[in-house]
C-alpha atoms as a PDB file:
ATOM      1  CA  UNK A   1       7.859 -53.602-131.609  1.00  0.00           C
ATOM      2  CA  UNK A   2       9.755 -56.022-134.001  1.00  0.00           C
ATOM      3  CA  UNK A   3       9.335 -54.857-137.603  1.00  0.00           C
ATOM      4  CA  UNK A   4       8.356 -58.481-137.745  1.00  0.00           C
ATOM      5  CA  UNK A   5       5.176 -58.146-136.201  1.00  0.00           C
ATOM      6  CA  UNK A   6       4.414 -54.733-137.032  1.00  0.00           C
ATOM      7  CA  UNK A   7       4.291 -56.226-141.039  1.00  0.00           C
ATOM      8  CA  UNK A   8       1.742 -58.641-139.675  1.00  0.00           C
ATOM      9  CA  UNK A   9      -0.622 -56.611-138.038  1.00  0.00           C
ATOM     10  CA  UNK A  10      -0.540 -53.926-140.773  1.00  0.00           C
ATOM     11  CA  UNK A  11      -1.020 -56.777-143.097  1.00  0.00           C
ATOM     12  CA  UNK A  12      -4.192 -57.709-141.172  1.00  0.00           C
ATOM     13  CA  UNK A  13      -5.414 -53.714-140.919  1.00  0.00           C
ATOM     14  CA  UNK A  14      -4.162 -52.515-137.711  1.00  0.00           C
ATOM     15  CA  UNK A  15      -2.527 -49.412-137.942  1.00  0.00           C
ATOM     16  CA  UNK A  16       0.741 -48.568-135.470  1.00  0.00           C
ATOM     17  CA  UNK A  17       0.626 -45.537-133.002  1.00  0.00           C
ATOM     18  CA  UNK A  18       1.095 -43.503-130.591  1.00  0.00           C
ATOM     19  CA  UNK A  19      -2.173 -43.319-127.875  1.00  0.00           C
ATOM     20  CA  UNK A  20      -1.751 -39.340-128.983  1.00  0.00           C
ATOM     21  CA  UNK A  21      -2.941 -40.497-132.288  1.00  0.00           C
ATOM     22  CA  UNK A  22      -5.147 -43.137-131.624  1.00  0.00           C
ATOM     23  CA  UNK A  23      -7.231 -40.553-129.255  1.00  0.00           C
ATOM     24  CA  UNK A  24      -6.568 -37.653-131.643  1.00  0.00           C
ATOM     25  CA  UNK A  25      -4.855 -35.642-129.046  1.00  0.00           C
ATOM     26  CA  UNK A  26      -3.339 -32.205-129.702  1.00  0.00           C
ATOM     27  CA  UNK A  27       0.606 -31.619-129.109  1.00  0.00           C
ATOM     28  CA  UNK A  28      -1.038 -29.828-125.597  1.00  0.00           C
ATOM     29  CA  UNK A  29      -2.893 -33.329-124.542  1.00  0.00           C
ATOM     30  CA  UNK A  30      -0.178 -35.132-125.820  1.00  0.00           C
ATOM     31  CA  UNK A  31       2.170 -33.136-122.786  1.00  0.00           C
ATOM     32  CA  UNK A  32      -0.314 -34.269-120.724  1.00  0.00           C
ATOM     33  CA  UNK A  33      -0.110 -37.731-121.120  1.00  0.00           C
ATOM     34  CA  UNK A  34       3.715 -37.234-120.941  1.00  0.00           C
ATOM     35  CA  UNK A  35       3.579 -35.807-117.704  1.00  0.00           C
ATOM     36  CA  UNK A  36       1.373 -38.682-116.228  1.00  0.00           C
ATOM     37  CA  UNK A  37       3.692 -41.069-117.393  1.00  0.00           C
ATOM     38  CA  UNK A  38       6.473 -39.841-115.523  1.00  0.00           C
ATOM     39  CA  UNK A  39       3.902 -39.099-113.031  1.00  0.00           C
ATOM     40  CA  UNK A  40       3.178 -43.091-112.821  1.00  0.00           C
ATOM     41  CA  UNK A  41       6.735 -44.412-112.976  1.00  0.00           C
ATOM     42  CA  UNK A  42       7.882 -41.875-109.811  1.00  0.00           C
ATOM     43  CA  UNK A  43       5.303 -43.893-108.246  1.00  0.00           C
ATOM     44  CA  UNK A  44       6.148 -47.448-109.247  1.00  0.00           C
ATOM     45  CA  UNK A  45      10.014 -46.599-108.678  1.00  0.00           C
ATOM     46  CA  UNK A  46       9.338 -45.254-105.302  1.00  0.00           C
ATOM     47  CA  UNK A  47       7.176 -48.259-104.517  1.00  0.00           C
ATOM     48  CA  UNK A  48      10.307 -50.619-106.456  1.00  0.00           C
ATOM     49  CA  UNK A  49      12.895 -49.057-103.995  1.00  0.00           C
ATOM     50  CA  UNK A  50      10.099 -49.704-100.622  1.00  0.00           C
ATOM     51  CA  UNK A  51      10.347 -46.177 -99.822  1.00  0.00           C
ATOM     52  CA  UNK A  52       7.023 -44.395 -98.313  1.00  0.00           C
ATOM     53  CA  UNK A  53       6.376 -41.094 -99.841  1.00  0.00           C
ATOM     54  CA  UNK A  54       7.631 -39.473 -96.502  1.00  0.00           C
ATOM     55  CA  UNK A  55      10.859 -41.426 -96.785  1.00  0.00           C
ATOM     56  CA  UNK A  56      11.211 -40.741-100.457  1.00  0.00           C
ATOM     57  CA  UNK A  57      10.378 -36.281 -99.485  1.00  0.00           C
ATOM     58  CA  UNK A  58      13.048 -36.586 -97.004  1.00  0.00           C
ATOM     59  CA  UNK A  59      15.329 -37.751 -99.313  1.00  0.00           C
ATOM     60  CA  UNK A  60      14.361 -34.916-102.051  1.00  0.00           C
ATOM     61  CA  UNK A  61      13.923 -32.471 -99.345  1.00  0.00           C
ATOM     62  CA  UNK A  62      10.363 -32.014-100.078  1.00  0.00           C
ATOM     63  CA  UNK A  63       6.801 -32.781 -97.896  1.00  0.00           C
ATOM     64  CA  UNK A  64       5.101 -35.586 -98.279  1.00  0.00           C
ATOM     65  CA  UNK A  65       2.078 -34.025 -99.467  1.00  0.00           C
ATOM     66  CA  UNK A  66       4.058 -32.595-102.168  1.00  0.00           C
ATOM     67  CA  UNK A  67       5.172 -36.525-103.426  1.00  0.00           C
ATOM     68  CA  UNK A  68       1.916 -37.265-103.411  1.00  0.00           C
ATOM     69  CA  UNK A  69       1.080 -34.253-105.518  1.00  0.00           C
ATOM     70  CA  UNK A  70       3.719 -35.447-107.847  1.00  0.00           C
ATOM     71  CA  UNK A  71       2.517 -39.209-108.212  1.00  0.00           C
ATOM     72  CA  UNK A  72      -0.721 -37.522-108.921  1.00  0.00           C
ATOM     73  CA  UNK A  73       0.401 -35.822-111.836  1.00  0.00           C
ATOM     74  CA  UNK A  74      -0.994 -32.126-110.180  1.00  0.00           C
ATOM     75  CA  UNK A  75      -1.068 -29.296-112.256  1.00  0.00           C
ATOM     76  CA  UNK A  76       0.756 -27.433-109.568  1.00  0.00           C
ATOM     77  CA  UNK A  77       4.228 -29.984-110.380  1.00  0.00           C
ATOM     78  CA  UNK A  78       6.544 -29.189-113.345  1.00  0.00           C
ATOM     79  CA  UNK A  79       7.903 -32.111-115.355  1.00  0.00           C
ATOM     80  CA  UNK A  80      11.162 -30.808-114.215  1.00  0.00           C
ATOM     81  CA  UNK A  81      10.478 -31.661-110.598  1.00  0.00           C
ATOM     82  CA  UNK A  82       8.989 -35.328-111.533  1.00  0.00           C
ATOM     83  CA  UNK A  83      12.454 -35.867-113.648  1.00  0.00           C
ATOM     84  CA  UNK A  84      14.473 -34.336-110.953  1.00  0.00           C
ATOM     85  CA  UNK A  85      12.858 -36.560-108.512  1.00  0.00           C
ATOM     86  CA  UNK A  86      13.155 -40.214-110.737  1.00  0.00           C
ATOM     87  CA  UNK A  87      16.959 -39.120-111.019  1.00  0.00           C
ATOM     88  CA  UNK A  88      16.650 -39.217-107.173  1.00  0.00           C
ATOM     89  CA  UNK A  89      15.449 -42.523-107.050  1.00  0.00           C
ATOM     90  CA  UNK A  90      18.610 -43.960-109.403  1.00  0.00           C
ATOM     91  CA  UNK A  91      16.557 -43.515-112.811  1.00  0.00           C
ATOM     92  CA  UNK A  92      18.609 -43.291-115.791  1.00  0.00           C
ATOM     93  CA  UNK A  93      18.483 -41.369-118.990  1.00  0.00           C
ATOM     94  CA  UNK A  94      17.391 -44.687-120.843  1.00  0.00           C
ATOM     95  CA  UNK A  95      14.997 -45.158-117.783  1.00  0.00           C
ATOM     96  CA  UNK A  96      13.151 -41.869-118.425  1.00  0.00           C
ATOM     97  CA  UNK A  97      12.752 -41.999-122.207  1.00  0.00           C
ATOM     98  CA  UNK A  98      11.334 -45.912-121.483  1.00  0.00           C
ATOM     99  CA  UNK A  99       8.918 -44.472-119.034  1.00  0.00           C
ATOM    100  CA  UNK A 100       7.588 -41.533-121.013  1.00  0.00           C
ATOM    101  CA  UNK A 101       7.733 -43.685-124.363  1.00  0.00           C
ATOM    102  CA  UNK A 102       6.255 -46.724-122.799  1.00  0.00           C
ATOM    103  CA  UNK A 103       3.242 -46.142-121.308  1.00  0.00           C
ATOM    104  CA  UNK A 104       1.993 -44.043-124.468  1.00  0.00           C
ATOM    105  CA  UNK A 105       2.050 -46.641-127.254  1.00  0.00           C
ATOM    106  CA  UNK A 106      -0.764 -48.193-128.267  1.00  0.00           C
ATOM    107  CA  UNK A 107      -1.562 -50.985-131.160  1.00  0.00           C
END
């Protein structure tokens, strides 16, 4: 956010965030919330690159029950796999920390 607008809305009483504060999440829930964010973007990178989930497993070497497990954010897939897999798909360093940073900031 430009420090531009931030100024304004504090000015008016918002306060700036993170949805980990806004929802009073602990550093645990706040994982959480990573790992569906990665979660979400495997998804919408897959779907970017018009690759079916059985496609995108052959390419990983993987089922596709298992992608779907991963776009699902399942407890039984390690962020490791879901950043392992969005390097797969062409995802870049910058790419990652966009998608984990992006889709937790709230206003």
């Amino acid at each position: 956010m430009k420090q531009t607008k931030r100024k304004q809305l504090e000015t008016k009483g918002w306060k700036i965030g993170t949805a980990a504060d806004f929802l009073g999440l602990t550093p645990e829930e706040a994982f959480i919330e990573m790992k569906m964010s990665l979660s979400r973007s495997l998804k919408e990178m897959r779907q970017r690159k018009h690759l079916s989930q059985t496609a995108f497993a052959k390419l990983i070497k993987s089922s596709q029950s298992r992608v779907a497990k991963m776009e699902t954010g399942s407890a039984s897939v390690s962020i490791d796999l879901l950043i392992k897999s969005l390097l797969a798909l062409g995802a870049s360093q910058k790419d990652l920390a966009k998608a984990i940073r992006s889709k937790s900031k709230v206003a």
